[in-house]
PDB file of N, CA and C in Angstrom:
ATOM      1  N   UNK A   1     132.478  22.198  -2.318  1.00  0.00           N
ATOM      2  CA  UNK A   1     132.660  23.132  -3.409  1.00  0.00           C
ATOM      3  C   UNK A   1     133.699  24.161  -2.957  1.00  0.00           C
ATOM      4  N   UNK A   2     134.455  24.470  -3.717  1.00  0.00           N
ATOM      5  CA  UNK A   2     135.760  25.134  -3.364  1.00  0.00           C
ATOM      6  C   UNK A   2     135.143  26.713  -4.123  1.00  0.00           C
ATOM      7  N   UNK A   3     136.375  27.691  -3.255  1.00  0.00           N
ATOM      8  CA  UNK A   3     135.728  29.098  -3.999  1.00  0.00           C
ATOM      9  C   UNK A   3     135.528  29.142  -4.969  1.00  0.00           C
ATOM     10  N   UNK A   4     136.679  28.987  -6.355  1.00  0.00           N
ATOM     11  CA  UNK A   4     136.617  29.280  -7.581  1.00  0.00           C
ATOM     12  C   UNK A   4     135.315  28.752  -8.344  1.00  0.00           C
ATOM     13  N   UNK A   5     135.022  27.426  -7.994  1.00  0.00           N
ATOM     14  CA  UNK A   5     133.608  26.669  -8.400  1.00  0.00           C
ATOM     15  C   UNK A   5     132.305  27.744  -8.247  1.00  0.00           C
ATOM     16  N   UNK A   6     132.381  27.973  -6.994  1.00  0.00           N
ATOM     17  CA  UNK A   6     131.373  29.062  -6.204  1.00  0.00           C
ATOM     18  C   UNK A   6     131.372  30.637  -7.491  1.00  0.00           C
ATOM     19  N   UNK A   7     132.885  30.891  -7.395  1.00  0.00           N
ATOM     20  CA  UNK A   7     132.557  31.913  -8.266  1.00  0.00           C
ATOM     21  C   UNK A   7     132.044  31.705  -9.535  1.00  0.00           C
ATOM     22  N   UNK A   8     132.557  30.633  -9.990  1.00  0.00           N
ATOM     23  CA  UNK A   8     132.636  30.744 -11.603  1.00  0.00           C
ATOM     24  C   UNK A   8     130.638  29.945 -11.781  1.00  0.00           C
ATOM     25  N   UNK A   9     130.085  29.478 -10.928  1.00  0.00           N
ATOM     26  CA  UNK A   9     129.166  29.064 -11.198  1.00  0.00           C
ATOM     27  C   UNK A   9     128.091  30.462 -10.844  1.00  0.00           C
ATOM     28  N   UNK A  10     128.502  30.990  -9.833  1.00  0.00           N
ATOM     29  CA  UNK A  10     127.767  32.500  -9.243  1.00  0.00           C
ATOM     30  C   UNK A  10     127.810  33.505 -10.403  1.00  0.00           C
ATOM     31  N   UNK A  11     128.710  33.436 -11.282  1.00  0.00           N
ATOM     32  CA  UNK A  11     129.022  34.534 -12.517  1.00  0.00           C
ATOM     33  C   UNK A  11     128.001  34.327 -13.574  1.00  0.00           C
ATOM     34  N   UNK A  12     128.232  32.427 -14.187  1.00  0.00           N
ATOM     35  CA  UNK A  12     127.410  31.815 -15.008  1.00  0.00           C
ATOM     36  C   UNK A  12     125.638  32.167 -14.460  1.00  0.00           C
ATOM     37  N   UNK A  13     125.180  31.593 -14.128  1.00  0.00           N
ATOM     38  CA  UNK A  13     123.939  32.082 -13.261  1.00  0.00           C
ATOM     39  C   UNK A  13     123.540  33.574 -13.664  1.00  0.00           C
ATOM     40  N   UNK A  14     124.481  34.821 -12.941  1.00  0.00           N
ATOM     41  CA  UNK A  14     124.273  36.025 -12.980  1.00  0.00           C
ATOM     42  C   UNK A  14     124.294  36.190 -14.511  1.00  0.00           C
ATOM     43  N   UNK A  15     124.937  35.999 -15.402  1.00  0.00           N
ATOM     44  CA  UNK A  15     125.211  36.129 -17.190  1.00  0.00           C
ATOM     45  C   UNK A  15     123.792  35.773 -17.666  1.00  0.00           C
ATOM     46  N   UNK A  16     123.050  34.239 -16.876  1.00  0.00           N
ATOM     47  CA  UNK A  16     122.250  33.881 -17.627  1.00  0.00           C
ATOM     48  C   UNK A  16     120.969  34.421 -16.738  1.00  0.00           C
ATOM     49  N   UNK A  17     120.934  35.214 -16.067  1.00  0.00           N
ATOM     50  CA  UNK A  17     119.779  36.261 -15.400  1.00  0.00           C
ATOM     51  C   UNK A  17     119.747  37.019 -16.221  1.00  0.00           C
ATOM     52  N   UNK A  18     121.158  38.248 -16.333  1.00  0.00           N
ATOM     53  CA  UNK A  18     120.561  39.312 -17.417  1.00  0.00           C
ATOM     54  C   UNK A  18     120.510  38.329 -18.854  1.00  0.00           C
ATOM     55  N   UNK A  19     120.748  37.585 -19.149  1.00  0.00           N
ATOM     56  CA  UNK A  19     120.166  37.509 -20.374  1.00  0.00           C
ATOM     57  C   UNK A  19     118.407  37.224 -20.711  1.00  0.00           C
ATOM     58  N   UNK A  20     118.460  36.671 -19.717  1.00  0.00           N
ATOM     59  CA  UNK A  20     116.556  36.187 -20.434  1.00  0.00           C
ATOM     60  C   UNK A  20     115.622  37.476 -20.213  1.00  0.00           C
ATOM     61  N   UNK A  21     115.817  38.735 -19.644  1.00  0.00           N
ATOM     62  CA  UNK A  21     114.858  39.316 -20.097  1.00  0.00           C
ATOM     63  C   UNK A  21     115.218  40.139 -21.429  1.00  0.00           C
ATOM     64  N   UNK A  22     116.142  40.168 -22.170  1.00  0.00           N
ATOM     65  CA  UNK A  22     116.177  40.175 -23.503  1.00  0.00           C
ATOM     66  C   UNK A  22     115.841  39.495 -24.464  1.00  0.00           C
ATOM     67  N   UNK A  23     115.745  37.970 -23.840  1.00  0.00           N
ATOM     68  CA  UNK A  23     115.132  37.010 -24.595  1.00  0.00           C
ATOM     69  C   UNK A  23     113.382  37.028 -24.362  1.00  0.00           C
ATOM     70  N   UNK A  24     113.288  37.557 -23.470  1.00  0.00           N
ATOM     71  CA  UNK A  24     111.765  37.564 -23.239  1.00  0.00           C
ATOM     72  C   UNK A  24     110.936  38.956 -23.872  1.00  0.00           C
ATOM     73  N   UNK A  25     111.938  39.883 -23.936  1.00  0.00           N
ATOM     74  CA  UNK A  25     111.702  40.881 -24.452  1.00  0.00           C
ATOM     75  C   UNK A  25     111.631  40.547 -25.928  1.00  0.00           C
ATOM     76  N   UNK A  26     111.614  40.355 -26.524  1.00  0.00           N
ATOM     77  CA  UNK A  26     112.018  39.162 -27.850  1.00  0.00           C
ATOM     78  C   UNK A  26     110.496  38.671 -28.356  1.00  0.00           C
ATOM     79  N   UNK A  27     109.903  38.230 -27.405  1.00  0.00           N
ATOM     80  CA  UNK A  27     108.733  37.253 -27.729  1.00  0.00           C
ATOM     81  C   UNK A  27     107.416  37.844 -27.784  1.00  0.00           C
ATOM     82  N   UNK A  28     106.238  37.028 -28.051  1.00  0.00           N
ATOM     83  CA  UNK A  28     104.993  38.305 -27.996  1.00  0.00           C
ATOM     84  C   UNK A  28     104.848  39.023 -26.892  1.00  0.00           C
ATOM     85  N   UNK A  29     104.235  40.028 -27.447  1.00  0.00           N
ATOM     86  CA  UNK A  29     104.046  41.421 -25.860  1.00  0.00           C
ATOM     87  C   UNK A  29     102.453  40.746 -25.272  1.00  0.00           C
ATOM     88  N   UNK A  30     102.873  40.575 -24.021  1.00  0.00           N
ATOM     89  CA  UNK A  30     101.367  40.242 -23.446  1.00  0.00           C
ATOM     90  C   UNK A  30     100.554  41.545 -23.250  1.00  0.00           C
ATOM     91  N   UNK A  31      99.530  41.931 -23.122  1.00  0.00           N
ATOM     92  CA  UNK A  31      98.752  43.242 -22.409  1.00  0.00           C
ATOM     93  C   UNK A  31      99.153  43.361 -20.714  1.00  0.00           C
ATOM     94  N   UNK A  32      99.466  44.194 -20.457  1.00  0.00           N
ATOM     95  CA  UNK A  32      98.926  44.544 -19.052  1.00  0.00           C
ATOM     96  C   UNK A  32      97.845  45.346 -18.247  1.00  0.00           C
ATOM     97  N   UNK A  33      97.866  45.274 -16.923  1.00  0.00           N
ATOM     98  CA  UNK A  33      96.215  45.609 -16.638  1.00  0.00           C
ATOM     99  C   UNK A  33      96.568  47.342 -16.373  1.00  0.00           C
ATOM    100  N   UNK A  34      95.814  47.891 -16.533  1.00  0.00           N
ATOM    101  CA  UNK A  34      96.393  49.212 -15.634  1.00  0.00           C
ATOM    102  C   UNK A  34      96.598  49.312 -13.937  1.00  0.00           C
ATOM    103  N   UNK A  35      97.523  49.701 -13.677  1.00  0.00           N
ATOM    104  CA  UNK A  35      97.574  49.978 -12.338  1.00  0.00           C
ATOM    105  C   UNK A  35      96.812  51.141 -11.504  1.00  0.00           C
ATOM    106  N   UNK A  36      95.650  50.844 -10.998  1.00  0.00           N
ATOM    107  CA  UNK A  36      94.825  51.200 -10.175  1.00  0.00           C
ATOM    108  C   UNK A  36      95.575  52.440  -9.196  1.00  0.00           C
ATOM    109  N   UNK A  37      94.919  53.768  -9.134  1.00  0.00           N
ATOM    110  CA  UNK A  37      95.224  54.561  -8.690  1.00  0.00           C
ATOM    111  C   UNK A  37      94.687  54.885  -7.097  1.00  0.00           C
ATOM    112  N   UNK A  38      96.168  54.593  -6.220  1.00  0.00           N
ATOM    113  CA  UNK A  38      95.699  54.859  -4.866  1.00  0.00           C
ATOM    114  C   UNK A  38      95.616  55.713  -4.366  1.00  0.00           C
ATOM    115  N   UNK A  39      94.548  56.431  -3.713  1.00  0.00           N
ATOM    116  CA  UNK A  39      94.902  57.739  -2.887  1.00  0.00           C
ATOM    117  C   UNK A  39      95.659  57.713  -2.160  1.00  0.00           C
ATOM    118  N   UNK A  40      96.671  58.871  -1.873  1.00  0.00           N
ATOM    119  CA  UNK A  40      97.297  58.953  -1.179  1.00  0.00           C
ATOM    120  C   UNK A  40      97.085  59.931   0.152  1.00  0.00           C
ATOM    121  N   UNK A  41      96.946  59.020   1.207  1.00  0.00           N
ATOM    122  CA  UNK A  41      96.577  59.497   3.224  1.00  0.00           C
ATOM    123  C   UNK A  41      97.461  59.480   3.557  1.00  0.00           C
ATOM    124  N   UNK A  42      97.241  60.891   4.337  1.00  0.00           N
ATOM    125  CA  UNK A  42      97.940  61.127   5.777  1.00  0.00           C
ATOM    126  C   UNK A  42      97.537  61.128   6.698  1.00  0.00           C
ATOM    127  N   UNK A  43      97.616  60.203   7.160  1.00  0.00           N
ATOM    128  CA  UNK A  43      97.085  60.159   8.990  1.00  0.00           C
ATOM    129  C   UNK A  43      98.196  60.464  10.008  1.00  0.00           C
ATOM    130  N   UNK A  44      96.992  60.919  11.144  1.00  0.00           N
ATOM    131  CA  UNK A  44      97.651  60.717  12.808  1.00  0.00           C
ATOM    132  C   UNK A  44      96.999  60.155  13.917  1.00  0.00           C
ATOM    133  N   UNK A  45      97.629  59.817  14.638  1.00  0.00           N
ATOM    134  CA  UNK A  45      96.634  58.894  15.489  1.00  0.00           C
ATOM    135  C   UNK A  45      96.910  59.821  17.114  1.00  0.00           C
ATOM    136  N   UNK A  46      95.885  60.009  17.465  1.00  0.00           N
ATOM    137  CA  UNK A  46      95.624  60.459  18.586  1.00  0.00           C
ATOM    138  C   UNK A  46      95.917  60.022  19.711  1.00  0.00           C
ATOM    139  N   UNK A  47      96.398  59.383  20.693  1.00  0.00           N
ATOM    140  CA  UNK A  47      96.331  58.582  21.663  1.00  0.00           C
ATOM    141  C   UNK A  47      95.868  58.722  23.184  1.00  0.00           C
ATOM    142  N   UNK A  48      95.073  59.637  23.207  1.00  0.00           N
ATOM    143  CA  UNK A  48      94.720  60.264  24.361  1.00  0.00           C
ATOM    144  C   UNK A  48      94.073  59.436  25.308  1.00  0.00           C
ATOM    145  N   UNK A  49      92.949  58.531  24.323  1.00  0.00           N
ATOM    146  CA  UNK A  49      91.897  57.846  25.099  1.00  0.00           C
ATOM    147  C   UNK A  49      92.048  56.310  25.300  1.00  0.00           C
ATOM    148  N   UNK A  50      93.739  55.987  24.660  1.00  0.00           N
ATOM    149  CA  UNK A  50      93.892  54.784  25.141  1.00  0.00           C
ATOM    150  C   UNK A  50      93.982  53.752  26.251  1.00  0.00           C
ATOM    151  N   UNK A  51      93.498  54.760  27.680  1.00  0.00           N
ATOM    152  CA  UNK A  51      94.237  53.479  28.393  1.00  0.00           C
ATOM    153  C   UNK A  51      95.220  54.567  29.533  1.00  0.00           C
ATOM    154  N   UNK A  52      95.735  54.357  29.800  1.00  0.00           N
ATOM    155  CA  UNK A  52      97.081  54.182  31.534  1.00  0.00           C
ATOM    156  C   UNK A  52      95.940  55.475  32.354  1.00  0.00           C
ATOM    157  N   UNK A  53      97.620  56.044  33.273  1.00  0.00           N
ATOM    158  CA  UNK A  53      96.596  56.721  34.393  1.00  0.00           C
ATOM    159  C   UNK A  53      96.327  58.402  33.914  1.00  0.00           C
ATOM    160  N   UNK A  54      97.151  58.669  32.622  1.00  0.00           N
ATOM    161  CA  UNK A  54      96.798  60.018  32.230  1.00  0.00           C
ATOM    162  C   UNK A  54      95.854  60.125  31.187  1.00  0.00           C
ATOM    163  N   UNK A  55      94.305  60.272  31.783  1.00  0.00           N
ATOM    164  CA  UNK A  55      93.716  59.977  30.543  1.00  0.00           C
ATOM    165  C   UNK A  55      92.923  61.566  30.121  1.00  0.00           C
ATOM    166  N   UNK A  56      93.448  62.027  28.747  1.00  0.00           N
ATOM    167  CA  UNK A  56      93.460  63.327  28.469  1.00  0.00           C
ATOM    168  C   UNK A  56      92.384  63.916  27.397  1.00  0.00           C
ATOM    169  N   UNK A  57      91.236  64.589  27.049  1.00  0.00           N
ATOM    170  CA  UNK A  57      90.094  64.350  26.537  1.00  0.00           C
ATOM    171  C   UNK A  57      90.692  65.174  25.023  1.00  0.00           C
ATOM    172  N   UNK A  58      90.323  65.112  24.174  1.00  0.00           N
ATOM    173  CA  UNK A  58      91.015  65.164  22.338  1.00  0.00           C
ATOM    174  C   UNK A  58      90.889  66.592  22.408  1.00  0.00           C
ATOM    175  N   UNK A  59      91.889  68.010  22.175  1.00  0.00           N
ATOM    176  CA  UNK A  59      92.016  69.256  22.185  1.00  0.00           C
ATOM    177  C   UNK A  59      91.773  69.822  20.832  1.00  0.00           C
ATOM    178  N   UNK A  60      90.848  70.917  20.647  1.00  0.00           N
ATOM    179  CA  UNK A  60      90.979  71.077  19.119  1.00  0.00           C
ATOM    180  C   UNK A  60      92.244  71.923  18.432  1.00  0.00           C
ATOM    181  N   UNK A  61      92.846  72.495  19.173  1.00  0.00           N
ATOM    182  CA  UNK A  61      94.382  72.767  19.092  1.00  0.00           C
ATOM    183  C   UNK A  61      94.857  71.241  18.196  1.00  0.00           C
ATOM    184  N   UNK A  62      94.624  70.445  19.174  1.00  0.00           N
ATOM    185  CA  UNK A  62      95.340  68.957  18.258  1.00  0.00           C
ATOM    186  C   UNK A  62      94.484  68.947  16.757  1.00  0.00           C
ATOM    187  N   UNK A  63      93.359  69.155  16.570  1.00  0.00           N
ATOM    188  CA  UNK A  63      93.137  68.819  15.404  1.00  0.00           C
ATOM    189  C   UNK A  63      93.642  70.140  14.196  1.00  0.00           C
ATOM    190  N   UNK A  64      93.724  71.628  14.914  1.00  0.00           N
ATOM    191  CA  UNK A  64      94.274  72.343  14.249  1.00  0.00           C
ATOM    192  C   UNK A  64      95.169  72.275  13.685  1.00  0.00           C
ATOM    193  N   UNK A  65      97.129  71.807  14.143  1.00  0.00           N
ATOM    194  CA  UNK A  65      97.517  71.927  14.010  1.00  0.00           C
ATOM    195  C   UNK A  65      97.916  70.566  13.040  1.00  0.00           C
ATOM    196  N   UNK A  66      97.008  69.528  13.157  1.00  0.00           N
ATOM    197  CA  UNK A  66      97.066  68.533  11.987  1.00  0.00           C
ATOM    198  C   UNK A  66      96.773  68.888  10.384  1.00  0.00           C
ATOM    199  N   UNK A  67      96.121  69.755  10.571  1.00  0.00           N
ATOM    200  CA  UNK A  67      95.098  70.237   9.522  1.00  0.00           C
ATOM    201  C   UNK A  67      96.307  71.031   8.800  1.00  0.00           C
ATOM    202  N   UNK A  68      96.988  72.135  10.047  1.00  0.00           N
ATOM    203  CA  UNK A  68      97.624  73.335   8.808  1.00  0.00           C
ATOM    204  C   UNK A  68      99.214  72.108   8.774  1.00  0.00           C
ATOM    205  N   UNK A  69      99.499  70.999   8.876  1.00  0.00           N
ATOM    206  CA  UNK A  69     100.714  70.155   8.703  1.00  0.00           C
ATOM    207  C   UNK A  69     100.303  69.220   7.545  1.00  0.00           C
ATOM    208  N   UNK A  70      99.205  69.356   7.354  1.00  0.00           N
ATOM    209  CA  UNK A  70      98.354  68.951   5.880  1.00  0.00           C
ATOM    210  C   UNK A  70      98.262  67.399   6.104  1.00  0.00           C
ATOM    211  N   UNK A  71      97.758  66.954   7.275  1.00  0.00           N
ATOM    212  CA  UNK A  71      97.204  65.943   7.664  1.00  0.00           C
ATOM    213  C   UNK A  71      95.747  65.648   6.989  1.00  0.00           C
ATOM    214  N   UNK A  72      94.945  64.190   6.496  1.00  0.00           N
ATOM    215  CA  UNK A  72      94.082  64.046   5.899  1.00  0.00           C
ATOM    216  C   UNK A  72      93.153  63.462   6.983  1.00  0.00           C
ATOM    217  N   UNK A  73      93.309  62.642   7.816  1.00  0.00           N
ATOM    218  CA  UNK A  73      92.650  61.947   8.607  1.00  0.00           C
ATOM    219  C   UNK A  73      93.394  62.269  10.200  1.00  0.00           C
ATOM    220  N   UNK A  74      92.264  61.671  10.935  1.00  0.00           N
ATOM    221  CA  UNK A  74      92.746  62.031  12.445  1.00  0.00           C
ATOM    222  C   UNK A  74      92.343  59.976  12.988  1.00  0.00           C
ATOM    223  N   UNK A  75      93.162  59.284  13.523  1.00  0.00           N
ATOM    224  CA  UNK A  75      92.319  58.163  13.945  1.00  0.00           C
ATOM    225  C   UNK A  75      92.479  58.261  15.636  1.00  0.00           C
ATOM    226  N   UNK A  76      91.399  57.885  16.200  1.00  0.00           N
ATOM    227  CA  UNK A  76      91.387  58.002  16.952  1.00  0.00           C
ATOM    228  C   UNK A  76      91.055  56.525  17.808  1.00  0.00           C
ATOM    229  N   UNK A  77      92.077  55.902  18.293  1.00  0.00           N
ATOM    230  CA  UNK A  77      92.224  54.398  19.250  1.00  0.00           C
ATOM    231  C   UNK A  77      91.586  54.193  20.534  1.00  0.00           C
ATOM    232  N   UNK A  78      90.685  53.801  20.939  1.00  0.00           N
ATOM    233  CA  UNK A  78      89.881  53.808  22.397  1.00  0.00           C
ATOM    234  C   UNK A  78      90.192  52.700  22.558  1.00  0.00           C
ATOM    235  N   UNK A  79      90.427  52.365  23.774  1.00  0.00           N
ATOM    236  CA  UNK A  79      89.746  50.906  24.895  1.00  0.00           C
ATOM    237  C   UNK A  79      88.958  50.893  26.131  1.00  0.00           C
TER     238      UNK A  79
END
């Protein structure tokens, strides 16, 4: 397939994309469901108690300053 083919078939294609949702727009309206409302979280994750050789016990300074940065959750990862 040579360029011009490439284009002129890449154009056709793109013409007949935008067209069908006008044609679909056209036809009966189906219902849709409502979209379910997610809360929206902010988390942080702690990492103090994961593991290596600095192992550092959870400061409430750390949870303070989550709180006034308007953090919702704290998770906290152990092994």
């Amino acid at each position: 397939m040579d360029r011009r083919t490439f284009i002129r078939s890449g154009s056709a294609a793109a013409v007949a994309a935008l067209a069908l949702p006008a044609c679909r727009a056209s036809g009966p309206r189906v219902p849709t469901l409502a979209q379910p409302v997610i809360p929206r979280w902010r988390g942080f994750n702690l990492t103090e108690l994961t593991g290596g050789r600095q192992v550092r016990p959870f400061l409430e300074s750390d949870f303070e300053w989550m709180a006034d940065w308007g953090f919702d959750f704290a998770r906290l990862p152990m092994s």
